[in-house]
Protein backbone atom coordinates (compact mmCIF):
# COMPACT_ATOMS: atom_id res chain seq x y z
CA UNK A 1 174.02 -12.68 -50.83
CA UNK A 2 174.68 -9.78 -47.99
CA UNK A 3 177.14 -7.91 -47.32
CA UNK A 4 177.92 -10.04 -44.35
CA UNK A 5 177.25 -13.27 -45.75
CA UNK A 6 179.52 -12.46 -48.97
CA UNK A 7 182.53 -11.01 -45.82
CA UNK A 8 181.86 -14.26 -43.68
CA UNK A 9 182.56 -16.18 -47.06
CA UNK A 10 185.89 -14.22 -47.19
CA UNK A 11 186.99 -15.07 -43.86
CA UNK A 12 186.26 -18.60 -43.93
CA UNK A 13 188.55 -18.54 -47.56
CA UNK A 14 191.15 -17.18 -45.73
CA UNK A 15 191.01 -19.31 -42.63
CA UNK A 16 191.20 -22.26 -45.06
CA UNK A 17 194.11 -20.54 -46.65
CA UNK A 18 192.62 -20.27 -49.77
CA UNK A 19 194.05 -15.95 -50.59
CA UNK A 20 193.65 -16.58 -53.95
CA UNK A 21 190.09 -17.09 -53.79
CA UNK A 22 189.73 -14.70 -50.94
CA UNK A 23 191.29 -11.41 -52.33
CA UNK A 24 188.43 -10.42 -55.09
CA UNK A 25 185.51 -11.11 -52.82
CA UNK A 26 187.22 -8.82 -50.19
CA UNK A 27 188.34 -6.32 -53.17
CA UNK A 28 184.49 -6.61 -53.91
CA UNK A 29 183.32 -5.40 -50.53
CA UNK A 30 186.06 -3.00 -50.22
CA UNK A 31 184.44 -1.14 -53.18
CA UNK A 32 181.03 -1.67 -52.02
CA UNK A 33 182.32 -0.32 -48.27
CA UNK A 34 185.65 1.84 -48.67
CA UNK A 35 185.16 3.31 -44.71
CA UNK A 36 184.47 -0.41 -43.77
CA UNK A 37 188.07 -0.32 -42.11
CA UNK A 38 188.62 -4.44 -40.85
CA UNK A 39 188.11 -5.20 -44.62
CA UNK A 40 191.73 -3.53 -44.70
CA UNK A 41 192.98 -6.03 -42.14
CA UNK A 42 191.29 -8.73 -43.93
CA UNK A 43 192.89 -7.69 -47.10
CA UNK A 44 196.08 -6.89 -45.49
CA UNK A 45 196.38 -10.71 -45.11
CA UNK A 46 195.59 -12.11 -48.18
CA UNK A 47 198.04 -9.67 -49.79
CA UNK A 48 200.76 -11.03 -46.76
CA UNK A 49 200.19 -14.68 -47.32
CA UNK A 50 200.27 -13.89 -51.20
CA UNK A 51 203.48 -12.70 -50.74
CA UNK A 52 202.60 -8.63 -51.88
CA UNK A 53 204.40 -7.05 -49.16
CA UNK A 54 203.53 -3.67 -50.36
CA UNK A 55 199.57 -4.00 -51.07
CA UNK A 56 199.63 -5.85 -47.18
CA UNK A 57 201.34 -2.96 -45.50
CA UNK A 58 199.18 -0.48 -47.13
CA UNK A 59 196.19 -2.19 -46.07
CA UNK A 60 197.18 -2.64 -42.91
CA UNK A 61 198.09 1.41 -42.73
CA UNK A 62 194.58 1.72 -43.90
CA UNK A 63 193.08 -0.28 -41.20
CA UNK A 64 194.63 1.57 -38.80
CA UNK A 65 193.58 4.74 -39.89
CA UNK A 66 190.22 3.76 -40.82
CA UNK A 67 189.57 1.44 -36.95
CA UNK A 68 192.03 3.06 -34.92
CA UNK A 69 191.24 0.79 -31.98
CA UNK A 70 190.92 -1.97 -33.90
CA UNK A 71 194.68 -3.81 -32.44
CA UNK A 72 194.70 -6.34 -35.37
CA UNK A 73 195.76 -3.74 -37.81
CA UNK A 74 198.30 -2.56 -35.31
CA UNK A 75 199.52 -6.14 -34.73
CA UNK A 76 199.72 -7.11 -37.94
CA UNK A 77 201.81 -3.86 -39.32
CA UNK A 78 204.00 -5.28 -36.58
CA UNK A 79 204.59 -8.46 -38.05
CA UNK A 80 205.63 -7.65 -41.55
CA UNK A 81 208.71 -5.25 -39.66
């Protein structure tokens, strides 16, 4: 499988709320692609649905370094305050 196949599968885990199931594939292509910087944001929420407040706002800070104009990272640091 890609690279985009194996992130599609990742977002379609998380839109059926499945985190669990998400959060390794998305670890997995965070390794493969650490400047890939909406892989933060997509990690970001598995960790916030999970309930690990700490791993989600440093993900999100990472997104938002990484994809500065990327406003989902932005947004979403501003719903864990």
């Amino acid at each position: 499988m890609t690279y985009a196949e194996t992130y599609n599968e990742a977002i379609n885990l998380l839109c059926d709320s499945k985190f669990n199931e998400a959060l390794p594939i998305l670890e997995k292509l965070r390794d493969a692609n650490p400047a890939f910087g909406r892989i933060y944001n997509e990690l970001g929420v598995a960790h916030l649905n999970l309930g690990n407040f700490q791993d989600a706002f440093n993900a999100f800070q990472t997104n938002v370094f990484l994809s500065p104009f990327d406003a989902m990272g932005y947004q979403n640091l501003g719903v864990m305050m």
